[in-house]
N, C-alpha and C. Protein backbone atom coordinates (compact mmCIF):
# COMPACT_ATOMS: atom_id res chain seq x y z
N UNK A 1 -15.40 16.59 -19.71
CA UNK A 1 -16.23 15.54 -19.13
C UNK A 1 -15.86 14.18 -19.73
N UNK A 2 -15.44 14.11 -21.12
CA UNK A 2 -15.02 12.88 -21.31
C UNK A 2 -13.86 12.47 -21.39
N UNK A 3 -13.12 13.48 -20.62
CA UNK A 3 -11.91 12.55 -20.42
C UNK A 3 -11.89 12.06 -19.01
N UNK A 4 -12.77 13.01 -17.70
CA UNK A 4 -13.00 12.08 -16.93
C UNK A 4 -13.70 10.73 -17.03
N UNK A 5 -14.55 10.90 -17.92
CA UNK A 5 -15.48 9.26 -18.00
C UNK A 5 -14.30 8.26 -18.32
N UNK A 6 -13.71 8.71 -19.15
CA UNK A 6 -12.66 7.93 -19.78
C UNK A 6 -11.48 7.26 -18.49
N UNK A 7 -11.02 8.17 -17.94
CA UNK A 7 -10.12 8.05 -16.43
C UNK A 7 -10.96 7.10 -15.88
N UNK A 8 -11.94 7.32 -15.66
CA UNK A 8 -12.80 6.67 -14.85
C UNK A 8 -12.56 5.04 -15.35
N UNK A 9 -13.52 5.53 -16.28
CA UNK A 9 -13.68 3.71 -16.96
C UNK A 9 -11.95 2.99 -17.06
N UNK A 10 -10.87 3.47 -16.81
CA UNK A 10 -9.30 3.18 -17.31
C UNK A 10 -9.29 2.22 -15.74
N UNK A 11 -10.21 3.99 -14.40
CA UNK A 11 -9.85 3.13 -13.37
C UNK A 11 -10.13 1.71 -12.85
N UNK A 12 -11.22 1.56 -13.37
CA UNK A 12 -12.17 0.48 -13.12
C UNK A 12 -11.67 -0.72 -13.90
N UNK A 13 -11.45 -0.57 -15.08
CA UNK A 13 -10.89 -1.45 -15.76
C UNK A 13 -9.13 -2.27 -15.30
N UNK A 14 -8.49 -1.57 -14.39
CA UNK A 14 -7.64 -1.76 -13.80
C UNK A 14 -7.81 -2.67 -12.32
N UNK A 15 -8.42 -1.91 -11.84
CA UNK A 15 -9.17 -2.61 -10.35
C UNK A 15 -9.36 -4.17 -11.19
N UNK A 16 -10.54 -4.10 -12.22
CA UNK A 16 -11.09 -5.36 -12.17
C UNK A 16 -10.03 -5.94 -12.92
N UNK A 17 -8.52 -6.37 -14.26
CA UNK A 17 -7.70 -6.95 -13.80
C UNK A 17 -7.64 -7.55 -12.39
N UNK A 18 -6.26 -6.42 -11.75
CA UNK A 18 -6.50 -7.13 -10.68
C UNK A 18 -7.40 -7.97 -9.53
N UNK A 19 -8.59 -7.72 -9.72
CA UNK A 19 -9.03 -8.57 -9.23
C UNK A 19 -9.24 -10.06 -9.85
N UNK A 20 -9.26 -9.93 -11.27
CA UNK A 20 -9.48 -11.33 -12.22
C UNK A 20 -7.72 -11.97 -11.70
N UNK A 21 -6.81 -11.01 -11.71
CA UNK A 21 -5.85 -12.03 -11.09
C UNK A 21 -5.61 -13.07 -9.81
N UNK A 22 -6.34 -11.96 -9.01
CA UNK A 22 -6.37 -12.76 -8.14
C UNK A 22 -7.15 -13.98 -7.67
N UNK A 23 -8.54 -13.54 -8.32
CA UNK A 23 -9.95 -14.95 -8.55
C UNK A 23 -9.08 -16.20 -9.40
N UNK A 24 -8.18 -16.06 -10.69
CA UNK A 24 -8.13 -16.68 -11.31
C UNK A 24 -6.68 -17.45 -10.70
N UNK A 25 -5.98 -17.19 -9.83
CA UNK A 25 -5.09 -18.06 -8.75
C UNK A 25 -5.93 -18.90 -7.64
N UNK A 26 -7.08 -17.96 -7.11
CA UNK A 26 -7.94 -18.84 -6.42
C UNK A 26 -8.67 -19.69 -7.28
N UNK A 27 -9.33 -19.47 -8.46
CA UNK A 27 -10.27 -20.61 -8.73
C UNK A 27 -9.07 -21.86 -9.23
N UNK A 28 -10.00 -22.86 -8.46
CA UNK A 28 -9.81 -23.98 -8.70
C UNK A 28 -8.95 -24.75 -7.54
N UNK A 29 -8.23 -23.59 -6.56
CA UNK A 29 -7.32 -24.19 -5.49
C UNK A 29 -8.22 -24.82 -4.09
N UNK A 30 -7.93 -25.95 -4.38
CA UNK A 30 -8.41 -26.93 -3.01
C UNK A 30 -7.86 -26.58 -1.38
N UNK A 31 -6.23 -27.04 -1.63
CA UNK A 31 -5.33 -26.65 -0.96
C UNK A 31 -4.28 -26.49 -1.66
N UNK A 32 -2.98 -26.11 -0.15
CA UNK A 32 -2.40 -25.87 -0.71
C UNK A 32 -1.21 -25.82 0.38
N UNK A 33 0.11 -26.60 0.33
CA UNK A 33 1.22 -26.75 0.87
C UNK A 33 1.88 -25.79 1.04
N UNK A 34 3.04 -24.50 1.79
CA UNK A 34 4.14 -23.82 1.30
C UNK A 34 4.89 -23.65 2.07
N UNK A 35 6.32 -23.53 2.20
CA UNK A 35 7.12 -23.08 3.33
C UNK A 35 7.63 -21.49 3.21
N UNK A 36 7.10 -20.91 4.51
CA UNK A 36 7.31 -19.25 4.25
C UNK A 36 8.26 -18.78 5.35
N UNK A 37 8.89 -17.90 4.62
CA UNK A 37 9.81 -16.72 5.46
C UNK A 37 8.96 -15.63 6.38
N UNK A 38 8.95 -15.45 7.30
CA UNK A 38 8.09 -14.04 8.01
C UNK A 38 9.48 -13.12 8.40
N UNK A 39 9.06 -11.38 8.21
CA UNK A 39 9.71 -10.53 8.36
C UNK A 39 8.47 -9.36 8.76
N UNK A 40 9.18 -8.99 10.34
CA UNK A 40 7.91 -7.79 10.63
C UNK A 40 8.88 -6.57 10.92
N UNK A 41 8.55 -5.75 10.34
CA UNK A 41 9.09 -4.00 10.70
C UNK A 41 8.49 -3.15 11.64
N UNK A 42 9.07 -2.61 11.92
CA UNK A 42 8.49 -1.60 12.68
C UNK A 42 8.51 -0.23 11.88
N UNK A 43 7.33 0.69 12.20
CA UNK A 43 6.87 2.16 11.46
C UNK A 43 7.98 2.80 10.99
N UNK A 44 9.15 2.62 11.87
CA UNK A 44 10.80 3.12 11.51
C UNK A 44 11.54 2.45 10.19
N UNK A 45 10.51 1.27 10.01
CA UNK A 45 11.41 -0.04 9.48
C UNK A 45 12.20 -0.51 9.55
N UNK A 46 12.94 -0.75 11.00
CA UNK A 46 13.33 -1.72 11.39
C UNK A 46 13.09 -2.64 12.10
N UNK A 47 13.67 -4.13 11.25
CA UNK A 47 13.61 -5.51 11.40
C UNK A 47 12.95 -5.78 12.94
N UNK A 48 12.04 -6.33 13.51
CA UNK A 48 11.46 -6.47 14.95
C UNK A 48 11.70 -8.22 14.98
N UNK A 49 11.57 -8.67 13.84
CA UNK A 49 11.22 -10.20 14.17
C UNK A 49 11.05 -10.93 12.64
N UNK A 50 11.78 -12.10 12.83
CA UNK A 50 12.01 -13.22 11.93
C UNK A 50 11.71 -14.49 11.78
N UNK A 51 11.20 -14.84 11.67
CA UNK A 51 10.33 -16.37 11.66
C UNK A 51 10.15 -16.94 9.95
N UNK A 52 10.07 -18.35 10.59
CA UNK A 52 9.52 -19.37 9.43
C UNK A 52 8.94 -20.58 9.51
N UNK A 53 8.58 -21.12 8.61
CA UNK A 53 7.45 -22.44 9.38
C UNK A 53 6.82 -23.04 7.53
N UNK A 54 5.56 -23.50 7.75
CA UNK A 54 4.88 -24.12 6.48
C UNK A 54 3.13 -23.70 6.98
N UNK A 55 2.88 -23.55 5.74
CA UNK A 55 1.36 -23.11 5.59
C UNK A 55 0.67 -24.01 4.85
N UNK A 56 -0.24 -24.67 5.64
CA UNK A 56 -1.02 -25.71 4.93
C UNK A 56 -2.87 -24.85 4.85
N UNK A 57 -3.14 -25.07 3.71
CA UNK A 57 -4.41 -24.42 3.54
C UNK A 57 -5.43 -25.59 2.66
N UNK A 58 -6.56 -25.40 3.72
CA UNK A 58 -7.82 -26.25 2.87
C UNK A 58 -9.25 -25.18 2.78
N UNK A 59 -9.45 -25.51 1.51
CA UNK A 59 -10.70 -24.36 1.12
C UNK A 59 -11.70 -25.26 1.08
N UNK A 60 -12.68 -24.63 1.36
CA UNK A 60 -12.79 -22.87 2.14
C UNK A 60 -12.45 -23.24 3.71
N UNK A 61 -12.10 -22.38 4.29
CA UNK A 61 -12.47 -21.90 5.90
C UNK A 61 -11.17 -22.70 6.34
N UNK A 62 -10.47 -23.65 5.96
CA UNK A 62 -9.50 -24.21 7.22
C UNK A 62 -8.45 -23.88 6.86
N UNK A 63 -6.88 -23.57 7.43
CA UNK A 63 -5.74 -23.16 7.52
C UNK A 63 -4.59 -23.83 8.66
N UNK A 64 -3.74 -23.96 8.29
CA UNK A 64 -2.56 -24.11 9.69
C UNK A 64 -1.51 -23.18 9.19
N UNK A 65 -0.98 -22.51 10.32
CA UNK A 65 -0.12 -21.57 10.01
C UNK A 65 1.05 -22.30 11.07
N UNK A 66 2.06 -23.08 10.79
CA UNK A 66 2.81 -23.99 11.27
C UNK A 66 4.53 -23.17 11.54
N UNK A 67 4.55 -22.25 12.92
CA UNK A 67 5.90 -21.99 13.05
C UNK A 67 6.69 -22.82 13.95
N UNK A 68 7.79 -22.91 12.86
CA UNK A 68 9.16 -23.21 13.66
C UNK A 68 10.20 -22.52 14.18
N UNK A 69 10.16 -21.29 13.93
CA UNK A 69 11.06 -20.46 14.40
C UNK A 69 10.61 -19.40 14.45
N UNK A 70 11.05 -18.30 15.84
CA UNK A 70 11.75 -18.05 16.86
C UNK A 70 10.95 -18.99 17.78
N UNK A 71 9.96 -19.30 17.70
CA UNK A 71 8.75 -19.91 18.85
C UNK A 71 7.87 -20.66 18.19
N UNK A 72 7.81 -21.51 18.33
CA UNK A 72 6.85 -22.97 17.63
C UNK A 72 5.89 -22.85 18.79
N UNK A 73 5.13 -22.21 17.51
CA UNK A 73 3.55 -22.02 17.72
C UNK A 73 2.76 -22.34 16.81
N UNK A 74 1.54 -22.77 16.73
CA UNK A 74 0.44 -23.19 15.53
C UNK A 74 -0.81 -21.81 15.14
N UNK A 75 -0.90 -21.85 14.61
CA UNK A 75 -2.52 -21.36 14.39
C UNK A 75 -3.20 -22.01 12.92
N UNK A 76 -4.28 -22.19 13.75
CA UNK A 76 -5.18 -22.66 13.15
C UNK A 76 -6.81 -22.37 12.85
N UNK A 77 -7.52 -22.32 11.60
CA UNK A 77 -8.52 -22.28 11.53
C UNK A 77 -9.23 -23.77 11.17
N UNK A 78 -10.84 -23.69 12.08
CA UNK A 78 -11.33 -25.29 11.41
C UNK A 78 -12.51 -24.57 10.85
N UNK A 79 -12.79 -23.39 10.45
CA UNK A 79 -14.03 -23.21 9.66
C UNK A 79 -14.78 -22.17 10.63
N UNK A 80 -15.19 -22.29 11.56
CA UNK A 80 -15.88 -21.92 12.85
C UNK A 80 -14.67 -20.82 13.49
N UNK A 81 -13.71 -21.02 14.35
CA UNK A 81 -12.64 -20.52 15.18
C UNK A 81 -11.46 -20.81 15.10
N UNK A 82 -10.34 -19.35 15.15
CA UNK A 82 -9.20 -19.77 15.16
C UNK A 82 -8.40 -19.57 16.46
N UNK A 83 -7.84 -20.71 16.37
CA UNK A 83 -6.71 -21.29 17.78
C UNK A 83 -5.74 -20.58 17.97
N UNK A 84 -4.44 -20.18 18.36
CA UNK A 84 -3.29 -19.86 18.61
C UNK A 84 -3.10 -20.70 19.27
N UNK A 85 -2.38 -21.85 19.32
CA UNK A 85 -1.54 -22.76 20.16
C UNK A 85 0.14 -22.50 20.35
N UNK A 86 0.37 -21.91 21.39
CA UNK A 86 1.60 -21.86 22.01
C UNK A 86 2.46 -23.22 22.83
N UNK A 87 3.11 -23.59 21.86
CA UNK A 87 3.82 -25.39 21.89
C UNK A 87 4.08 -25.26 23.49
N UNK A 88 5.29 -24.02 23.58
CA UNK A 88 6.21 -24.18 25.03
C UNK A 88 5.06 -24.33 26.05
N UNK A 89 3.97 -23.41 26.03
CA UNK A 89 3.56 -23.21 27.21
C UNK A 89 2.43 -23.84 27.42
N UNK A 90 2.09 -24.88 26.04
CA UNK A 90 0.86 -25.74 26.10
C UNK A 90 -0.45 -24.70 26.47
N UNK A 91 -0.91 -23.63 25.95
CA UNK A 91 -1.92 -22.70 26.25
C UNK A 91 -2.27 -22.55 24.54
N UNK A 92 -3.20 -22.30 24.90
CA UNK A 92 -4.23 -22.29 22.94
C UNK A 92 -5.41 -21.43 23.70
N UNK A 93 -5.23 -19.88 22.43
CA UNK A 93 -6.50 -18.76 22.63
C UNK A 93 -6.93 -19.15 21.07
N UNK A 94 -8.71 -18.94 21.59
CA UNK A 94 -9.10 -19.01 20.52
C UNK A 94 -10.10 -17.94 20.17
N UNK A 95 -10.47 -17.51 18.89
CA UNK A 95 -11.59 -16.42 18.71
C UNK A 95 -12.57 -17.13 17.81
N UNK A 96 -13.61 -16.40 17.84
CA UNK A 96 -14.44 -16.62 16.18
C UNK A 96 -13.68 -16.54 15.05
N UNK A 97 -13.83 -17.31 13.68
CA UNK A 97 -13.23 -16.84 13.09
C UNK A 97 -13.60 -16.14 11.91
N UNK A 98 -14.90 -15.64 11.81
CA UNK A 98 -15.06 -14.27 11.27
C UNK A 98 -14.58 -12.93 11.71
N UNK A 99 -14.59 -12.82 13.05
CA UNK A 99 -13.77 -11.93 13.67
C UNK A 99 -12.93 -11.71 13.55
N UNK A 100 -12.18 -13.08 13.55
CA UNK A 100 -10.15 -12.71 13.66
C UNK A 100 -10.09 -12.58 12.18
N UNK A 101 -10.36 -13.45 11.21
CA UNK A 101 -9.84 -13.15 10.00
C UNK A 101 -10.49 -11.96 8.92
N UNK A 102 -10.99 -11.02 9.29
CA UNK A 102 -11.76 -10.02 9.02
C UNK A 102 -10.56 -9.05 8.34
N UNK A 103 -10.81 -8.60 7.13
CA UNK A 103 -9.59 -7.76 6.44
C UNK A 103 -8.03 -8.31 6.46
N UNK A 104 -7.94 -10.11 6.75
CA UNK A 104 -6.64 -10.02 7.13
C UNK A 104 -6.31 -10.77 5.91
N UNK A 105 -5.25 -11.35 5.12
CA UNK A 105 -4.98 -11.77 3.90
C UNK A 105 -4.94 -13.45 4.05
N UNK A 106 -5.43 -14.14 5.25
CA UNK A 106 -5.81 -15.31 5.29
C UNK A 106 -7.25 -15.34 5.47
N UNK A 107 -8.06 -14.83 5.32
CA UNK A 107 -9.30 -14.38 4.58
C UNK A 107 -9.63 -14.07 3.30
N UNK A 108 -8.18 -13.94 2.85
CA UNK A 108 -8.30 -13.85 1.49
C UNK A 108 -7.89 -15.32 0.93
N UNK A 109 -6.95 -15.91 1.15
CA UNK A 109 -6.65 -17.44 0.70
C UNK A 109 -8.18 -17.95 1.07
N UNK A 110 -8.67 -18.42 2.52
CA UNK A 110 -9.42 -19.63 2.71
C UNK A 110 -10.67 -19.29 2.34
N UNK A 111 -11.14 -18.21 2.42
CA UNK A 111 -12.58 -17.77 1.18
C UNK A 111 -13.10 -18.10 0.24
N UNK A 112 -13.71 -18.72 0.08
CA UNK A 112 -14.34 -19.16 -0.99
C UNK A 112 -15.17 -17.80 -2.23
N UNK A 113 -15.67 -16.33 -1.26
CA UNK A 113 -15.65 -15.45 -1.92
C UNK A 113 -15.57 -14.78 -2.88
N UNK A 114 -16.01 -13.92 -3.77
CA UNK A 114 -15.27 -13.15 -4.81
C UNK A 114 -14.21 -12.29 -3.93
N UNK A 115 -13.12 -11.78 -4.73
CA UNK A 115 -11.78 -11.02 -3.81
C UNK A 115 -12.80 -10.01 -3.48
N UNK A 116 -13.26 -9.15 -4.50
CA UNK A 116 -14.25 -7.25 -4.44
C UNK A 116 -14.80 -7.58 -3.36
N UNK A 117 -15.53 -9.09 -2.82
CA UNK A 117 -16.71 -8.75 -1.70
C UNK A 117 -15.88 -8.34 -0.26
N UNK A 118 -14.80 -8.40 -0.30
CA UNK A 118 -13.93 -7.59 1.17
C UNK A 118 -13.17 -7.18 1.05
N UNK A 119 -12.69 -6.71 -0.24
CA UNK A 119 -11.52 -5.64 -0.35
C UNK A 119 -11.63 -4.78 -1.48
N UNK A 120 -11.26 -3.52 -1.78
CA UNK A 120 -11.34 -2.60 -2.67
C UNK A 120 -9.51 -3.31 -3.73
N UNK A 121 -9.62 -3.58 -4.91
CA UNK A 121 -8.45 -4.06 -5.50
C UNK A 121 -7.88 -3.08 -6.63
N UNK A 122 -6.62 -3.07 -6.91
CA UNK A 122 -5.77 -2.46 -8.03
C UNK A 122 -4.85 -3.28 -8.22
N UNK A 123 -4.32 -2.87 -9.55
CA UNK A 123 -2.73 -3.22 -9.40
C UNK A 123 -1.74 -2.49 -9.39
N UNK A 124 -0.22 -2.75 -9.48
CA UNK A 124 0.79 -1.93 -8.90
C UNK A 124 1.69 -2.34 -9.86
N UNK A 125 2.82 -0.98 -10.69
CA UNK A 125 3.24 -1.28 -11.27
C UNK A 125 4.49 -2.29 -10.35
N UNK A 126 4.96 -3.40 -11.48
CA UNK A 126 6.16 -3.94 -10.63
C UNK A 126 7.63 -3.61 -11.33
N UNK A 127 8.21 -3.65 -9.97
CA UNK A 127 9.28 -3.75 -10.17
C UNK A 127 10.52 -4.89 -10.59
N UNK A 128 10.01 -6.01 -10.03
CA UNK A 128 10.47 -6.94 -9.70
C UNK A 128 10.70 -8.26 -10.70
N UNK A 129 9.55 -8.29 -11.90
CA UNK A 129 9.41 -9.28 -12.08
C UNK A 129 7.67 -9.67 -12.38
N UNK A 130 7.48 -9.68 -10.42
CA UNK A 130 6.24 -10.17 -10.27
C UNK A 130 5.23 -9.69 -10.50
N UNK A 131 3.76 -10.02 -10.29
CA UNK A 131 2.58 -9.02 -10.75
C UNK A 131 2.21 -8.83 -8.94
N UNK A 132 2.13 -7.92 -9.05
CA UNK A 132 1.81 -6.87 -7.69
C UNK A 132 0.37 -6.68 -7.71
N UNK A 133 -0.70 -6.90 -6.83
CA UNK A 133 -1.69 -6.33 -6.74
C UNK A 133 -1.86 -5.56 -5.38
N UNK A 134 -2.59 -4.71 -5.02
CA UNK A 134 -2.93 -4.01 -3.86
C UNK A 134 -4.36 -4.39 -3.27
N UNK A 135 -4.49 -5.00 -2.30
CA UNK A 135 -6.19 -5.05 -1.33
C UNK A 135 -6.01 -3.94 0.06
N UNK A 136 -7.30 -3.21 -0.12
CA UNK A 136 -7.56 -2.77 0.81
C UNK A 136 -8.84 -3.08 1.52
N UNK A 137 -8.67 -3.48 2.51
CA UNK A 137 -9.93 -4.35 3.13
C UNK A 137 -11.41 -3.10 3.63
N UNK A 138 -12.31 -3.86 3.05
CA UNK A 138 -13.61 -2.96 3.25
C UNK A 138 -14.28 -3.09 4.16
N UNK A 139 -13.81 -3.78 5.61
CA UNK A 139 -14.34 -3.95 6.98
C UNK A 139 -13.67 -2.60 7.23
N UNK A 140 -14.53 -2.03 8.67
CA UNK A 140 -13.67 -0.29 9.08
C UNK A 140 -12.94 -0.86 10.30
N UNK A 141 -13.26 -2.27 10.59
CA UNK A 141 -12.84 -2.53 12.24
C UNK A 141 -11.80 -3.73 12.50
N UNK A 142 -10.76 -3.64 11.15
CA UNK A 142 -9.43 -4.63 11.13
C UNK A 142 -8.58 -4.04 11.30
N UNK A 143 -7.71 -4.00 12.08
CA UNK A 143 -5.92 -3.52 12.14
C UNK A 143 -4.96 -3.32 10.77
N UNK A 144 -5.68 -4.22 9.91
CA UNK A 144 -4.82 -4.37 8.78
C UNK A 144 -5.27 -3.56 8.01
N UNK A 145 -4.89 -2.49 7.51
CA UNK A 145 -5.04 -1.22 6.50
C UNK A 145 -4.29 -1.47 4.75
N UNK A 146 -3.29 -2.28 4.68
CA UNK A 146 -3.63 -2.62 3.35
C UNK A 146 -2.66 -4.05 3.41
N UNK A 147 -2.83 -4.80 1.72
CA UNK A 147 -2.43 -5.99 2.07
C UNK A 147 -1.34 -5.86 0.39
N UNK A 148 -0.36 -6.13 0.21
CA UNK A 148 -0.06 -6.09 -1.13
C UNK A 148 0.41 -7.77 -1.81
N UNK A 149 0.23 -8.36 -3.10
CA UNK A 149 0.03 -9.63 -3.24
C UNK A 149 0.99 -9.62 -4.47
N UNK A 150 2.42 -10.63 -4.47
CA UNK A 150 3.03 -10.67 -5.45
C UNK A 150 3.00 -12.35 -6.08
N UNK A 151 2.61 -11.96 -7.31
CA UNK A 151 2.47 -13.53 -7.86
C UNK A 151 3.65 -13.84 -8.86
N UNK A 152 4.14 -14.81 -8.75
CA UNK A 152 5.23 -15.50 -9.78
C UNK A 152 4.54 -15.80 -11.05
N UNK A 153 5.52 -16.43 -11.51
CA UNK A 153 4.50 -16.95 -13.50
C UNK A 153 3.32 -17.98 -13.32
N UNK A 154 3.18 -18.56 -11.98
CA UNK A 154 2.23 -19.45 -11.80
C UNK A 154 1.85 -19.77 -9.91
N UNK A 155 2.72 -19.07 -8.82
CA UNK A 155 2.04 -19.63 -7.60
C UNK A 155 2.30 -18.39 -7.23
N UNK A 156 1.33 -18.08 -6.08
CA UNK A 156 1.86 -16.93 -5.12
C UNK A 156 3.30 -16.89 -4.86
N UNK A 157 3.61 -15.45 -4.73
CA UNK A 157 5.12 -15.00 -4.40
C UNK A 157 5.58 -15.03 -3.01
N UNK A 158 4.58 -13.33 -3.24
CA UNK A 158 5.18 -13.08 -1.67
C UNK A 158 3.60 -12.02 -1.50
N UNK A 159 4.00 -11.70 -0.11
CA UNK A 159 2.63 -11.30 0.75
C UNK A 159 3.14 -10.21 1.65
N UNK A 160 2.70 -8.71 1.52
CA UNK A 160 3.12 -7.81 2.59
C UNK A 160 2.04 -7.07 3.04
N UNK A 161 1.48 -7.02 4.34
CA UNK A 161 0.92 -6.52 5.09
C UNK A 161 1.04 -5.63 5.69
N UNK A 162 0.00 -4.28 6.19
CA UNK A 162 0.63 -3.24 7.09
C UNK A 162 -0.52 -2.84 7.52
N UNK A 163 -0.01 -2.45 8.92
CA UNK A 163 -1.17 -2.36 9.93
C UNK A 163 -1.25 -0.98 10.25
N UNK A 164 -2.06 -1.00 11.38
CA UNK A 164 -3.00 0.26 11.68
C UNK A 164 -1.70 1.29 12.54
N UNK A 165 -0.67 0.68 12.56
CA UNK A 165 0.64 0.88 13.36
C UNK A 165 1.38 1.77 12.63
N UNK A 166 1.38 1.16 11.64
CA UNK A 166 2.57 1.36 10.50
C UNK A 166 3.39 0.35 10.69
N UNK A 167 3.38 -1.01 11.30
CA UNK A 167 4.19 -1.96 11.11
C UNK A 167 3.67 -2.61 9.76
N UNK A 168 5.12 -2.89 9.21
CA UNK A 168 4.55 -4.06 8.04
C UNK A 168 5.16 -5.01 8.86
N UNK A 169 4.36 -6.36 7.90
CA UNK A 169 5.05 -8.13 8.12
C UNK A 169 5.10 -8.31 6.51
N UNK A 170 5.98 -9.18 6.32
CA UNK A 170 6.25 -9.54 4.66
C UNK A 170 6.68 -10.96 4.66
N UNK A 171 5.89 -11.93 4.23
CA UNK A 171 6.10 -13.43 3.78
C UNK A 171 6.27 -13.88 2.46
N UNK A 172 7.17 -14.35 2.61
CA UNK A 172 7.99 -14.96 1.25
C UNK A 172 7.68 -16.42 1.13
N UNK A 173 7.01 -17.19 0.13
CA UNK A 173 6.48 -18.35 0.16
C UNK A 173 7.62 -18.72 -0.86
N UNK A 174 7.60 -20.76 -0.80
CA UNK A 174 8.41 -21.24 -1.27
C UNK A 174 8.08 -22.70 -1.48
N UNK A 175 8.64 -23.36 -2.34
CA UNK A 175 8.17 -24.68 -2.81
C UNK A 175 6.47 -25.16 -2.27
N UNK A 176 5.84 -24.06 -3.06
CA UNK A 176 4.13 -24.36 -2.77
C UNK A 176 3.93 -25.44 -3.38
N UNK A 177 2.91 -26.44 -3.21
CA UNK A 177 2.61 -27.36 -3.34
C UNK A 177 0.91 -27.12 -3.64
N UNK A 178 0.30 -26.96 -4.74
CA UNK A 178 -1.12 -26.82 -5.12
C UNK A 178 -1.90 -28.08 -5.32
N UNK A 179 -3.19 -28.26 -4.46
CA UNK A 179 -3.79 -29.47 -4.74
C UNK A 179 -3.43 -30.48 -3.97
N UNK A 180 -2.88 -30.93 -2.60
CA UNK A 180 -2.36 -31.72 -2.60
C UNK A 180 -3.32 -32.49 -1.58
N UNK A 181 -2.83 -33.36 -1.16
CA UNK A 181 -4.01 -34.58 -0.26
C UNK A 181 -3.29 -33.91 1.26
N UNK A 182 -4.14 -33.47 2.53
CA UNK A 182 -3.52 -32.71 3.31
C UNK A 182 -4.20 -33.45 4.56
N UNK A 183 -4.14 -34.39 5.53
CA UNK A 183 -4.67 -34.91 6.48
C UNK A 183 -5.42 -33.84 7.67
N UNK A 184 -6.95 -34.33 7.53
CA UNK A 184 -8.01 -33.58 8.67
C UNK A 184 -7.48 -33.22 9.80
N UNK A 185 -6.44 -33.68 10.06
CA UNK A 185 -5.73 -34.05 11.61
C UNK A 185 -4.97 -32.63 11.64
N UNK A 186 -4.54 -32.15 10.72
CA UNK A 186 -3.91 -30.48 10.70
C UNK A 186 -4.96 -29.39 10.92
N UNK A 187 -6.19 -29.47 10.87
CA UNK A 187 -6.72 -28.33 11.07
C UNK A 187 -7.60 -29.08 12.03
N UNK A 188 -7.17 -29.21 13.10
CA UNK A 188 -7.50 -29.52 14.85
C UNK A 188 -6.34 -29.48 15.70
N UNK A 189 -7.01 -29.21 17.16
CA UNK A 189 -5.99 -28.91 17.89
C UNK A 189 -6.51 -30.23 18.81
N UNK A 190 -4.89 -30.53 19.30
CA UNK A 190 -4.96 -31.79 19.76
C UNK A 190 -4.90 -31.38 21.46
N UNK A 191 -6.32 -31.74 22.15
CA UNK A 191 -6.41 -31.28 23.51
C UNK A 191 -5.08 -32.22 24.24
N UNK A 192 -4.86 -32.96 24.17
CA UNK A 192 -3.98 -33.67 24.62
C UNK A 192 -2.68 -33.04 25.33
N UNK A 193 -2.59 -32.51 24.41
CA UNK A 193 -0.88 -31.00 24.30
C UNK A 193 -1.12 -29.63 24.66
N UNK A 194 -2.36 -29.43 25.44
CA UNK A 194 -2.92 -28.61 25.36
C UNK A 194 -3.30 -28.26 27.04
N UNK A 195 -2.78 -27.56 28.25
CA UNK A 195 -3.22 -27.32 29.66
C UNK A 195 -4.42 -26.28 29.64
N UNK A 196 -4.22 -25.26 29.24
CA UNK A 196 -5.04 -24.39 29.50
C UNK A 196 -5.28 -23.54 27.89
N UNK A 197 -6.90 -23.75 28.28
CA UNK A 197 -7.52 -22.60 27.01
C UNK A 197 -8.24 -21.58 27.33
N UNK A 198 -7.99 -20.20 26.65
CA UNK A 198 -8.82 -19.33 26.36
C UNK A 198 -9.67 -18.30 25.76
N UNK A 199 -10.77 -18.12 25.51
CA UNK A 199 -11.50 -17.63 24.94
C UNK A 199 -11.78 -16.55 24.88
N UNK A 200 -11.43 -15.34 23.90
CA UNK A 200 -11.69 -14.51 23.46
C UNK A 200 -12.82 -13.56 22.85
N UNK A 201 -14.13 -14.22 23.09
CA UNK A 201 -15.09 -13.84 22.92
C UNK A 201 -16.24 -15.07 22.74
């Protein structure tokens, strides 16, 4: 019996690390600048799609997820709902955005939250270098089934996701920029550029 108590208390004590790692990258971040690599697999793991762009984030609740490649598209959160704006075809869907960002790991950046209140946390030994943590999101009704989080000696690394599919996506961040002065004008969509919208719930 007491070496389960003991296991036990080892497990817990592990979880909560990782979770102090991850609170203690969030506390204090306002925003935050980065230019990221996207890579999505398929259940086979192979390569489906390649993209890159810049991620501008303001806490809590707002985001731009800014691609330039294969298809320059936006998404955006302003607190309330997030957009998908499709550049070529001038069309922007939008949802709630408790809904959309529900278990997804940009719920985990723009949160103001403790990490535990929507995800079950550990860590992972690394291989790499980096410190690895694992989230598994504690909503039952997100696509995203787990999220894994690699941090450098001081900014987020990299970010791999995997869905209810068995597809992963994996983003590689780069010259982040913490704190920085980020204009209101990025987390709105400019009707202007914009023909047709629709609503998702």
């Amino acid at each position: 019996m007491s070496i389960l108590i003991a296991l036990t208390w080892m497990g817990g004590a592990v979880a909560s690390d990782a979770a102090k790692r991850v609170d203690d990258y969030l506390s204090g971040l306002d925003s935050l600048k980065a230019s990221f690599e996207q890579y999505t697999f398929s259940a086979d793991h192979s390569q489906m799609m390649q993209a890159n762009g810049t991620l501008y984030l303001q806490r809590p609740g707002r985001f731009r997820w800014e691609y330039d490649t294969p298809n320059e598209q936006v998404i955006i959160a302003d607190g309330k709902r997030v957009y998908l704006h499709d550049i070529e075809l001038k069309q922007v869907s939008q949802q709630s955005q408790d809904k959309s960002l529900r278990g997804t790991p940009a719920l985990l950046l723009a949160s103001a939250d403790p990490i535990e209140k929507h995800f079950r946390v550990r860590s992972i030994e690394s291989t790499d270098g980096r410190d690895w943590v694992e989230l598994i999101p504690k909503a039952g009704d997100t696509d995203i089934v787990k999220i894994e989080i690699g941090f450098g000696k001081e900014t987020l690394d990299s970010l791999i996701m995997e869905d209810s599919f068995g597809q992963e996506t994996r983003l590689n961040f780069s010259g982040a920029q913490r704190n920085v002065s980020l204009k209101p004008s990025l987390f709105k969509i400019d009707p202007r550029a914009v023909d047709d919208f629709l609503q998702f719930d």
